[in-house]
Protein backbone atom coordinates (compact mmCIF):
# COMPACT_ATOMS: atom_id res chain seq x y z
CA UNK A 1 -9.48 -14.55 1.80
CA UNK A 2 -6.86 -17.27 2.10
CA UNK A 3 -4.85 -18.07 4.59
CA UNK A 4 -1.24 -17.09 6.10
CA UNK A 5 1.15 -19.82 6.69
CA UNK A 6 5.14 -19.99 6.82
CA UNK A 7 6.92 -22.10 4.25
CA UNK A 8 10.41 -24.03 5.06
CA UNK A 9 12.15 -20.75 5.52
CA UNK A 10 9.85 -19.64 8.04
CA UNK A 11 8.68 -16.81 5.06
CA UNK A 12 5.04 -15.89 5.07
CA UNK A 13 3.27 -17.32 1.55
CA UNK A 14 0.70 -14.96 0.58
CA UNK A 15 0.14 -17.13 -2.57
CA UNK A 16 -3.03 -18.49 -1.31
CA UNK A 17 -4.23 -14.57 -0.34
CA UNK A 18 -7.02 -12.84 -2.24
CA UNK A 19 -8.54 -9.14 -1.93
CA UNK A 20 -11.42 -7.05 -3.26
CA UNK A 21 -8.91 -4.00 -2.51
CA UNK A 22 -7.26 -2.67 -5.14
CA UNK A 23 -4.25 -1.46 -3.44
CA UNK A 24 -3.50 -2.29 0.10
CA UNK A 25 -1.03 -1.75 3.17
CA UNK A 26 0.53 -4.70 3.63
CA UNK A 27 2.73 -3.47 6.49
CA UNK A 28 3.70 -0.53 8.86
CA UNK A 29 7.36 -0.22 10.45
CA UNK A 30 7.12 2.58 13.22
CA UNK A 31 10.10 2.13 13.94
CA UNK A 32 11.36 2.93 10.52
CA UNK A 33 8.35 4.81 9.54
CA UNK A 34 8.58 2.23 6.57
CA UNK A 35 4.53 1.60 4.62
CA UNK A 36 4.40 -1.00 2.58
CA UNK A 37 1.73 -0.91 -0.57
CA UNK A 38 0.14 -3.78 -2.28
CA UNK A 39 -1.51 -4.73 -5.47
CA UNK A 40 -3.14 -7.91 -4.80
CA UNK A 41 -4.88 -7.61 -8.11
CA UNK A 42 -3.91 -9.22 -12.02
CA UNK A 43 -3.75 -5.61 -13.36
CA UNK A 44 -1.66 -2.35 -12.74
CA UNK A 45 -2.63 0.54 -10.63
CA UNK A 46 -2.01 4.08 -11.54
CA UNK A 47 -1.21 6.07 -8.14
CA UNK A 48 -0.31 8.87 -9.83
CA UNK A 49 -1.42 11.78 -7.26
CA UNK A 50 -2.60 9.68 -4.81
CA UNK A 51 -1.97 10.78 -1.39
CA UNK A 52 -0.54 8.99 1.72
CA UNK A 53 -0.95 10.73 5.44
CA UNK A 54 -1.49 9.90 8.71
CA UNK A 55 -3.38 13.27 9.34
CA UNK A 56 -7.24 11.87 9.42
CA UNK A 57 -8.75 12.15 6.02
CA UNK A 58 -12.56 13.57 6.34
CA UNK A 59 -14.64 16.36 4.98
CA UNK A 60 -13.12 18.56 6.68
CA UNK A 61 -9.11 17.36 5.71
CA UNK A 62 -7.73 20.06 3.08
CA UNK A 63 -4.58 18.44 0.73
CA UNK A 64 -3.23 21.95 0.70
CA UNK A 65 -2.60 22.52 4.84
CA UNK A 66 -1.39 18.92 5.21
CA UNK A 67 2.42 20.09 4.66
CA UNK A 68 3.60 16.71 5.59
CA UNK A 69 1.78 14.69 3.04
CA UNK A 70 3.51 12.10 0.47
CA UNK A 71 1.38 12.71 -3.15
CA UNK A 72 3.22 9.97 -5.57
CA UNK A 73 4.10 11.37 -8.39
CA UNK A 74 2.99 11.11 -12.20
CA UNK A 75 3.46 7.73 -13.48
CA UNK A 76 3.72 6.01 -10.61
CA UNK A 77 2.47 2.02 -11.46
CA UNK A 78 2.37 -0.93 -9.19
CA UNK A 79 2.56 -3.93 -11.04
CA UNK A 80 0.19 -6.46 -10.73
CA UNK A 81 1.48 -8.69 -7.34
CA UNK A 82 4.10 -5.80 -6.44
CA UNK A 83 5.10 -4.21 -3.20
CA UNK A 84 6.38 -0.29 -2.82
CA UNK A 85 7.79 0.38 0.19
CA UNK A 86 7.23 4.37 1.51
């Protein structure tokens, strides 16, 4: 919900923007190969083991074979309203 606008400094204002997600990609870079991850939410999110791929992620995907898979490591937090960039 909400809406995107730019403020004077031509910066997007996400202040408005709501989601029922509790973490979500707020941007891809290919040509960095930069992800950025959202909380949208008023509370913190444990990632801790969570993985991030770009192999497709079914009943058939096994953590194990996916050598080039990015599992975040124990205590990793986002913040309520914070950004990690991958």
């Amino acid at each position: 919900g909400g809406a995107l606008a730019c403020d004077a400094a031509c910066e997007l204002d996400t202040a408005g923007c709501q989601s029922s997600e509790a973490v979500t990609i707020n941007e891809i870079e290919s040509g960095d190969d930069k992800i950025e991850l959202y909380n949208p939410g008023a509370q913190p999110i444990d990632i801790s083991g969570w993985i991030l791929t770009d192999d497709a992620v079914g009943v058939s995907y096994d953590p194990a074979a996916d050598v080039e898979k990015l599992v975040f490591a124990p205590m990793t937090v986002l913040a309520p309203k914070q950004f990690l960039v991958v």
